[in-house]
PDB file of N, CA and C in Angstrom:
ATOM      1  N   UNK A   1     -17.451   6.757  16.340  1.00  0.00           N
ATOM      2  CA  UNK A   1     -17.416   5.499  15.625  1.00  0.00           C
ATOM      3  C   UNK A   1     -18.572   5.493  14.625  1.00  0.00           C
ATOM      4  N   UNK A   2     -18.428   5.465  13.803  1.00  0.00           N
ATOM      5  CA  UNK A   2     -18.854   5.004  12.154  1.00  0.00           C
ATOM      6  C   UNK A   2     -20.419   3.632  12.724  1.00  0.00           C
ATOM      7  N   UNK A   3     -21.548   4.235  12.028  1.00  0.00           N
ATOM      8  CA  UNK A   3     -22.314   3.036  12.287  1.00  0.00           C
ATOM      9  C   UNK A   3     -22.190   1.694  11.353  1.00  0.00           C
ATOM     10  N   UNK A   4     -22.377   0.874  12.232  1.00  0.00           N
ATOM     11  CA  UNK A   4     -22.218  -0.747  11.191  1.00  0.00           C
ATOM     12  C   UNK A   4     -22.333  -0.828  10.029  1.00  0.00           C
ATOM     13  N   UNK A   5     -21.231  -1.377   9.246  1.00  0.00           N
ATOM     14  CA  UNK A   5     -21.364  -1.222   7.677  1.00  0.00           C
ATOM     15  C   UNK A   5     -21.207   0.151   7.017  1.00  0.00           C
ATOM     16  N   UNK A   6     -21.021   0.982   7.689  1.00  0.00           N
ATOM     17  CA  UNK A   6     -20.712   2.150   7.192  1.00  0.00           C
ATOM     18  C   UNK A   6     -18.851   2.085   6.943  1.00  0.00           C
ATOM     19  N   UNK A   7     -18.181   2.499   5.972  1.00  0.00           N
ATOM     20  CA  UNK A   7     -16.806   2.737   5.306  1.00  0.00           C
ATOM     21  C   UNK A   7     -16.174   3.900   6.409  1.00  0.00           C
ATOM     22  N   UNK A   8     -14.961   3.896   6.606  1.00  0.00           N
ATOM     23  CA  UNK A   8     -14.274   5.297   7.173  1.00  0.00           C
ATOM     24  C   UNK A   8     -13.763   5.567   6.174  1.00  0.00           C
ATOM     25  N   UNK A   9     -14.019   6.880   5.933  1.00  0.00           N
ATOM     26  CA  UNK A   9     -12.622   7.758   4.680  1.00  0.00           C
ATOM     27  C   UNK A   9     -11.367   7.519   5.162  1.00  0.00           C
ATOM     28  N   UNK A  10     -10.743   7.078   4.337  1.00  0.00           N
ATOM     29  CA  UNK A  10      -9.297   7.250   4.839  1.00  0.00           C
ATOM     30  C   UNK A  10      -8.884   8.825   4.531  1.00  0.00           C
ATOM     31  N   UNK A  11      -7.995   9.110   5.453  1.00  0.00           N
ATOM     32  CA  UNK A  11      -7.011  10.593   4.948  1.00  0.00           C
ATOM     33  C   UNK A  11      -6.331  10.602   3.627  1.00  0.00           C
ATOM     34  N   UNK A  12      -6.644  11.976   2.886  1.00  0.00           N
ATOM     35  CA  UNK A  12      -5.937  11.988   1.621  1.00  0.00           C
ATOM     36  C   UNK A  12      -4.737  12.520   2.050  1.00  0.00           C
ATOM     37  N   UNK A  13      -3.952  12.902   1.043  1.00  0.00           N
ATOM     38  CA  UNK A  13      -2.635  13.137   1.046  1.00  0.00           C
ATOM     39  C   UNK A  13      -2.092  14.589   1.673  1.00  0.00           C
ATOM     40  N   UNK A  14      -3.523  15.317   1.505  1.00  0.00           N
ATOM     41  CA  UNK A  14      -3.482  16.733   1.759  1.00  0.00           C
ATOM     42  C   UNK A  14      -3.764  16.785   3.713  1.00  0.00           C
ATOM     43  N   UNK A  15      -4.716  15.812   3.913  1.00  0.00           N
ATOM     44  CA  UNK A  15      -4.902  15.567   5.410  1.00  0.00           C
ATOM     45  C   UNK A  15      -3.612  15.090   6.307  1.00  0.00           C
ATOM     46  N   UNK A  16      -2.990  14.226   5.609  1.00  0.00           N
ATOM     47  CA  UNK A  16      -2.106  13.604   6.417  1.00  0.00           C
ATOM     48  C   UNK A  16      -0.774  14.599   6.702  1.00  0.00           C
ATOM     49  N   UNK A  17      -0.459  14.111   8.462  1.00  0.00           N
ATOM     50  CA  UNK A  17       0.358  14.826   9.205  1.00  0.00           C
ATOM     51  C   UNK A  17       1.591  14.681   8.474  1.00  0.00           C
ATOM     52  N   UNK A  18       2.395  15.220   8.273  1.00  0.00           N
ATOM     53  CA  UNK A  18       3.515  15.568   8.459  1.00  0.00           C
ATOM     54  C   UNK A  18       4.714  15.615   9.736  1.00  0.00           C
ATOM     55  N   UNK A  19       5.335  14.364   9.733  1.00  0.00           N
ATOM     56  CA  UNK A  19       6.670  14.375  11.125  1.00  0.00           C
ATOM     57  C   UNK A  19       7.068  14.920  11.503  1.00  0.00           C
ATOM     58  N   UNK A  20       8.028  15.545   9.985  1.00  0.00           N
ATOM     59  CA  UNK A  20       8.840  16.605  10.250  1.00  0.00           C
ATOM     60  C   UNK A  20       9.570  17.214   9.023  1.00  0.00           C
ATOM     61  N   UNK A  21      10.185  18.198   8.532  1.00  0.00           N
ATOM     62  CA  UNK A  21      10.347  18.668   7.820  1.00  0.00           C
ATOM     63  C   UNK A  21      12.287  19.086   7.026  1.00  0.00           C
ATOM     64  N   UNK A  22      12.357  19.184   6.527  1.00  0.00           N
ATOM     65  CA  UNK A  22      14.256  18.849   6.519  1.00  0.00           C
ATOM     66  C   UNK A  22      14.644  19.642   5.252  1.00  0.00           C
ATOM     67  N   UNK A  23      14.954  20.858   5.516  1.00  0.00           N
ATOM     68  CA  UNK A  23      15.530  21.746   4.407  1.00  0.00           C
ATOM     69  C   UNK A  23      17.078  21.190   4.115  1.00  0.00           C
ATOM     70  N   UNK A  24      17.069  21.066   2.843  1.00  0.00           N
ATOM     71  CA  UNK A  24      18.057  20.870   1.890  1.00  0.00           C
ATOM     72  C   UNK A  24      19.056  21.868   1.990  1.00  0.00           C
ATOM     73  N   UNK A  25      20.675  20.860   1.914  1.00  0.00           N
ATOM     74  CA  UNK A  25      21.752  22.403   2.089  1.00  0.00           C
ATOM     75  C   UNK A  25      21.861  22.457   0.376  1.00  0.00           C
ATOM     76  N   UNK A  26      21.567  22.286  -0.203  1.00  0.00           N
ATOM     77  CA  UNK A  26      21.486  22.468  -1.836  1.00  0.00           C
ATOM     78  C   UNK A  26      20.295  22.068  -2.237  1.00  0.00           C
ATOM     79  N   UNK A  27      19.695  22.386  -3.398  1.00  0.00           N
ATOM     80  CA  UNK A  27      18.333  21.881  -3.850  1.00  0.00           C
ATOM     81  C   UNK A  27      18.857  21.127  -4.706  1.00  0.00           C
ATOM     82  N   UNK A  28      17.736  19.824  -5.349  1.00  0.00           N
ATOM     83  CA  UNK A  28      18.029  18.973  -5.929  1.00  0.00           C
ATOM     84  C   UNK A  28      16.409  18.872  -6.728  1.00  0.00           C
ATOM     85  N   UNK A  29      16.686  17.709  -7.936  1.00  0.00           N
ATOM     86  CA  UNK A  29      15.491  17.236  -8.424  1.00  0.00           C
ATOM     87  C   UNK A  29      15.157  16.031  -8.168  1.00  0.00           C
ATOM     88  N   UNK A  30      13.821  16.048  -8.100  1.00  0.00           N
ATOM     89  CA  UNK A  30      13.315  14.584  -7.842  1.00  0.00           C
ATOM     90  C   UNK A  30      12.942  13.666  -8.459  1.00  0.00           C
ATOM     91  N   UNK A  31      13.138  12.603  -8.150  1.00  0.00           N
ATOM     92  CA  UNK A  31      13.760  11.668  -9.945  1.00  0.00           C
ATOM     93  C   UNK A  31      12.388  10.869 -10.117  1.00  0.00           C
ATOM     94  N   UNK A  32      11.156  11.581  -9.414  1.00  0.00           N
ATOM     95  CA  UNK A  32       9.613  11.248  -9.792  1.00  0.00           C
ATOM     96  C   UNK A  32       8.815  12.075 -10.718  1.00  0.00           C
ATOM     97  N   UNK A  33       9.042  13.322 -10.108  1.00  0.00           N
ATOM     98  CA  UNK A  33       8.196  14.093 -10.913  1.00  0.00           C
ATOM     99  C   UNK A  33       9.440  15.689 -11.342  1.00  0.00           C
ATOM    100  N   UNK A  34      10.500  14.913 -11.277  1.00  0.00           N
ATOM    101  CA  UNK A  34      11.314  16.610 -11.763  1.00  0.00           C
ATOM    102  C   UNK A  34      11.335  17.646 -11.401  1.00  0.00           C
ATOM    103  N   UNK A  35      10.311  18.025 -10.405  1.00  0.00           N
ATOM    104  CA  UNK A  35      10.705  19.067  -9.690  1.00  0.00           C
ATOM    105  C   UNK A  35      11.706  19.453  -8.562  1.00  0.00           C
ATOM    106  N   UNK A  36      11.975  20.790  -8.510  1.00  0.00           N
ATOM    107  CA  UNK A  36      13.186  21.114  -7.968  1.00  0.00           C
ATOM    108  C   UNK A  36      12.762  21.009  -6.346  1.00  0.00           C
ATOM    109  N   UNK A  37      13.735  20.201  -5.680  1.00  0.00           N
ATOM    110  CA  UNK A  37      13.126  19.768  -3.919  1.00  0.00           C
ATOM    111  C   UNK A  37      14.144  20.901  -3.000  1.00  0.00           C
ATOM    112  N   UNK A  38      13.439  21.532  -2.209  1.00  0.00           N
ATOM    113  CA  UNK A  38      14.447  22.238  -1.372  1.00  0.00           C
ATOM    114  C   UNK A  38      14.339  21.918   0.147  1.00  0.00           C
ATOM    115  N   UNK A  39      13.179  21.238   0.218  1.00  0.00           N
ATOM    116  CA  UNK A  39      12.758  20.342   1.081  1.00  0.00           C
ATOM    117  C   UNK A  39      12.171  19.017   1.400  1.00  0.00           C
ATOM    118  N   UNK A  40      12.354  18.523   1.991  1.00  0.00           N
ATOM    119  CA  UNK A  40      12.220  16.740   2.018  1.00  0.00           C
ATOM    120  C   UNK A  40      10.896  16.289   3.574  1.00  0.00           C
ATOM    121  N   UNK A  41       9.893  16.154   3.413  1.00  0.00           N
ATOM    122  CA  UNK A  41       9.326  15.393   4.436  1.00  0.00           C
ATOM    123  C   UNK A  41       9.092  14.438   4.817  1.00  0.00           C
ATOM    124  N   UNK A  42       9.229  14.328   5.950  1.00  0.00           N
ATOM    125  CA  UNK A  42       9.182  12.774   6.958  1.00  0.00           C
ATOM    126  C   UNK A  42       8.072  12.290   7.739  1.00  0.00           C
ATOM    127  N   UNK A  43       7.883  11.157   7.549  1.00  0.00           N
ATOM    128  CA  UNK A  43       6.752  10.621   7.590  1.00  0.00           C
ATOM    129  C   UNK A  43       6.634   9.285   8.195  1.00  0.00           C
ATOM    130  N   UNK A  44       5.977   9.433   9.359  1.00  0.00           N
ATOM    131  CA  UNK A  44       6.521   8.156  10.321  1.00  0.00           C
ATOM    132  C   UNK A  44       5.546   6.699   9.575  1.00  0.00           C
ATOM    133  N   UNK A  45       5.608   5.691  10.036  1.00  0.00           N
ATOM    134  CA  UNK A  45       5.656   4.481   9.523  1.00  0.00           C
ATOM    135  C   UNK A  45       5.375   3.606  11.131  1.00  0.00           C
ATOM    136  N   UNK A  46       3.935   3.155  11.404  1.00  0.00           N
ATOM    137  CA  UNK A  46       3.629   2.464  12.488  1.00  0.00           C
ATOM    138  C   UNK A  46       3.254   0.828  12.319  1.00  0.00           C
ATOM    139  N   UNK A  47       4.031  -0.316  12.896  1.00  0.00           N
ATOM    140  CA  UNK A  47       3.472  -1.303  12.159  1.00  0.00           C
ATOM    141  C   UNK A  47       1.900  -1.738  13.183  1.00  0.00           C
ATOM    142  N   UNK A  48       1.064  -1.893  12.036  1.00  0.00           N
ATOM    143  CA  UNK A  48      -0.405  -2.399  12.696  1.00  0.00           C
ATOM    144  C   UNK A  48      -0.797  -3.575  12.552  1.00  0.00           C
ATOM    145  N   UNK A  49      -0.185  -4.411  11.912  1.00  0.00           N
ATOM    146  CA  UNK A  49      -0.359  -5.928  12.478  1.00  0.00           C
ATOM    147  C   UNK A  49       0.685  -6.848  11.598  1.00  0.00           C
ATOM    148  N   UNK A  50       0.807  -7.631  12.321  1.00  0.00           N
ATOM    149  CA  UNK A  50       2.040  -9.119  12.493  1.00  0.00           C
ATOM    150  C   UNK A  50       1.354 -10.489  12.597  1.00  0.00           C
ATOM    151  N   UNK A  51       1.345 -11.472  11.773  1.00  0.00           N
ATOM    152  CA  UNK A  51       1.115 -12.495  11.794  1.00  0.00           C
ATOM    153  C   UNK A  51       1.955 -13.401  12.387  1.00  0.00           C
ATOM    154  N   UNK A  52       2.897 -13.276  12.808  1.00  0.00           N
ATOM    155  CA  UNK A  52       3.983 -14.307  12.959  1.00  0.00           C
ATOM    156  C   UNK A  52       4.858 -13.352  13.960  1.00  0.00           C
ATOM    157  N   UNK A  53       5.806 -13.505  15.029  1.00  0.00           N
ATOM    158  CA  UNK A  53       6.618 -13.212  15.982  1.00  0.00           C
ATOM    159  C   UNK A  53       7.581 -12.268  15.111  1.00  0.00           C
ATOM    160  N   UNK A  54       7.425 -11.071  15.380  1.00  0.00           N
ATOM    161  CA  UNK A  54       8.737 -10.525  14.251  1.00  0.00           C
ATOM    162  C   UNK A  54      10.068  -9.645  15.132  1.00  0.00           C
ATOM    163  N   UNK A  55      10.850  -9.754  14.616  1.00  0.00           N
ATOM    164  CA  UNK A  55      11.940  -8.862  14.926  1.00  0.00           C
ATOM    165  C   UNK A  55      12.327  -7.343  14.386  1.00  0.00           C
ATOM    166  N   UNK A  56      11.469  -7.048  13.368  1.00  0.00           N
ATOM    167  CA  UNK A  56      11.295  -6.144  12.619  1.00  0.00           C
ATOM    168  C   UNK A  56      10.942  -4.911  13.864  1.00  0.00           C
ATOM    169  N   UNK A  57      11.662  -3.595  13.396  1.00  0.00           N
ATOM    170  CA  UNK A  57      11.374  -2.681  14.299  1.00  0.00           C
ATOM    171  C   UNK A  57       9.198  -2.584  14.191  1.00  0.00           C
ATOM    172  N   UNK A  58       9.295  -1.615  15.569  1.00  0.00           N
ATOM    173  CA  UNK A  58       7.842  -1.077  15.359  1.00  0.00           C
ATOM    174  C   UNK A  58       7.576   0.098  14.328  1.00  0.00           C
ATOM    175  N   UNK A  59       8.041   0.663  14.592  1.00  0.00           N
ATOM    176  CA  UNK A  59       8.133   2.262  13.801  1.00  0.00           C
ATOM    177  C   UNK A  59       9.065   2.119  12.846  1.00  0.00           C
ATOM    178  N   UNK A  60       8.953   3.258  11.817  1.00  0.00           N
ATOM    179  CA  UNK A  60      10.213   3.561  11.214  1.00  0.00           C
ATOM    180  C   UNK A  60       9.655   5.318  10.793  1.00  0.00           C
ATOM    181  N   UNK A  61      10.944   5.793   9.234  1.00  0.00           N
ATOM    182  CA  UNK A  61      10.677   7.083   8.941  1.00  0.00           C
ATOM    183  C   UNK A  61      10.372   6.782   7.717  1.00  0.00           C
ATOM    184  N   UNK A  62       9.959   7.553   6.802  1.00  0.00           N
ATOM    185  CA  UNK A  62      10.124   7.738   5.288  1.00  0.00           C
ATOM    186  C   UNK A  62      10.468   8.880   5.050  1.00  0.00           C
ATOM    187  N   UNK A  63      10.890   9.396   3.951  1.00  0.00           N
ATOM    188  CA  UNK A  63      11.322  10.403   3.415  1.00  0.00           C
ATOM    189  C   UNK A  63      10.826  10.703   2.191  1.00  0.00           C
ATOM    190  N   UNK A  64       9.815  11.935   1.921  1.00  0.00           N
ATOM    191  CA  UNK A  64       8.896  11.456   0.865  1.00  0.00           C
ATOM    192  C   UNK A  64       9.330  12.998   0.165  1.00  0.00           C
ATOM    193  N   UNK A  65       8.921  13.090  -1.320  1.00  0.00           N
ATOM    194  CA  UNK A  65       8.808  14.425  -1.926  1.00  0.00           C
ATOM    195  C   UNK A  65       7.724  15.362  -1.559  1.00  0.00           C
ATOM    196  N   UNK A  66       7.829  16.478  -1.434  1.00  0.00           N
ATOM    197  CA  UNK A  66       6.737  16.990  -1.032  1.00  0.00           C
ATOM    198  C   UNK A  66       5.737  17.518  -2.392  1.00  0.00           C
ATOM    199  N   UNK A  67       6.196  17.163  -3.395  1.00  0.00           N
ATOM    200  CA  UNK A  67       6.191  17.819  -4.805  1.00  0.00           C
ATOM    201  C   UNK A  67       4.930  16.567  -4.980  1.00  0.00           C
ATOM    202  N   UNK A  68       5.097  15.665  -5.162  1.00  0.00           N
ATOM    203  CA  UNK A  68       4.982  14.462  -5.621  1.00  0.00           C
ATOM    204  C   UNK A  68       4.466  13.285  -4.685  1.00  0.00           C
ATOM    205  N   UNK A  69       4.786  13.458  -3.351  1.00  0.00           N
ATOM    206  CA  UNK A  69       4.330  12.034  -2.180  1.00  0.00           C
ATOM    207  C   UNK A  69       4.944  10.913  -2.376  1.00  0.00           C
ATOM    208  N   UNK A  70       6.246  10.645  -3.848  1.00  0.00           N
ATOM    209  CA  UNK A  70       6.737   9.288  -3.726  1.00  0.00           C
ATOM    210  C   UNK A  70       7.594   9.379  -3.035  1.00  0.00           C
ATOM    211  N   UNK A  71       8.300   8.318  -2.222  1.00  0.00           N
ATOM    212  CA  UNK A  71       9.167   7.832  -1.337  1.00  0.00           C
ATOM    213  C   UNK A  71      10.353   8.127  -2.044  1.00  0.00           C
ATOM    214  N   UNK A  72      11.428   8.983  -1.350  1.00  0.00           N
ATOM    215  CA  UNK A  72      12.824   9.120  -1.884  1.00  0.00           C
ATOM    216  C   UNK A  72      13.318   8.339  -1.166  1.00  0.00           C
ATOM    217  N   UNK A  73      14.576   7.726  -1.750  1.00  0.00           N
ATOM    218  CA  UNK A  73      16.030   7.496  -1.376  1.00  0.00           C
ATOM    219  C   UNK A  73      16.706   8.097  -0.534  1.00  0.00           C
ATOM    220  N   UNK A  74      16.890   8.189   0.743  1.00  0.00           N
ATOM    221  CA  UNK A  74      17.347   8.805   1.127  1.00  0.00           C
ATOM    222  C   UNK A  74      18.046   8.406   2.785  1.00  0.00           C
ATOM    223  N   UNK A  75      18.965   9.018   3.540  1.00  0.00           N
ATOM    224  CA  UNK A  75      19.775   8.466   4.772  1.00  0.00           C
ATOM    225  C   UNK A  75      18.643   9.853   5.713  1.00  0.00           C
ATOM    226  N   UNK A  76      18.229   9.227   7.504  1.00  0.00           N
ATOM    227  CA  UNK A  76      18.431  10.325   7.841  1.00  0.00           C
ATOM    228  C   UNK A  76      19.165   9.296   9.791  1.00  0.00           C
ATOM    229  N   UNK A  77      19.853  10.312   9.910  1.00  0.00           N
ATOM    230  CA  UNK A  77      21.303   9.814  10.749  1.00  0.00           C
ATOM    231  C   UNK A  77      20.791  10.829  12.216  1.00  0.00           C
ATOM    232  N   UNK A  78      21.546   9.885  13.053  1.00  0.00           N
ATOM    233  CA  UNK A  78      21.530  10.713  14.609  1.00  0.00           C
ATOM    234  C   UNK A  78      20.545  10.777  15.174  1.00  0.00           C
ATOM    235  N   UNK A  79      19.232  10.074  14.753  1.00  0.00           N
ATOM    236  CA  UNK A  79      17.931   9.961  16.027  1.00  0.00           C
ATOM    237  C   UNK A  79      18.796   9.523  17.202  1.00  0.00           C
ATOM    238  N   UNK A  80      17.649  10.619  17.828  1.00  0.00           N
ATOM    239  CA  UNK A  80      18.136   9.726  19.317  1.00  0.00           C
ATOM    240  C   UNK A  80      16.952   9.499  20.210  1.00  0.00           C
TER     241      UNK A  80
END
């Protein structure tokens, strides 16, 4: 623990874990930065605080470029 008044670094982009990983049955481009994606990473999503009673799941996924870090569009089906 960080002494009083001292800042924590947050993790850059290069630190942060990775979920999981999801090769493409075709490559595609990514409509952020144009590069060609042959893979897609996932990136979990924890909620850390609620003001009000919610119904909203806890968790979720994202699906991000690996090119780029913006959030794609995207389905992923069959968790179980």
């Amino acid at each position: 623990m960080p002494p009083i008044g001292q800042a924590v670094a947050e993790p850059s982009f290069e630190d942060r874990e990775v979920e999981a990983e999801y090769t493409l049955e075709y490559p595609v481009i990514c409509p952020c930065c144009d590069q060609v994606i042959k893979v897609v990473e996932v990136v979990r999503l924890l909620r850390t605080k609620v003001h009000f009673t919610s119904t909203l799941p806890r968790r979720g996924r994202m699906i991000v470029c690996p090119s780029c870090n913006k959030v794609l569009s995207a389905e992923l089906a069959g968790f179980a």
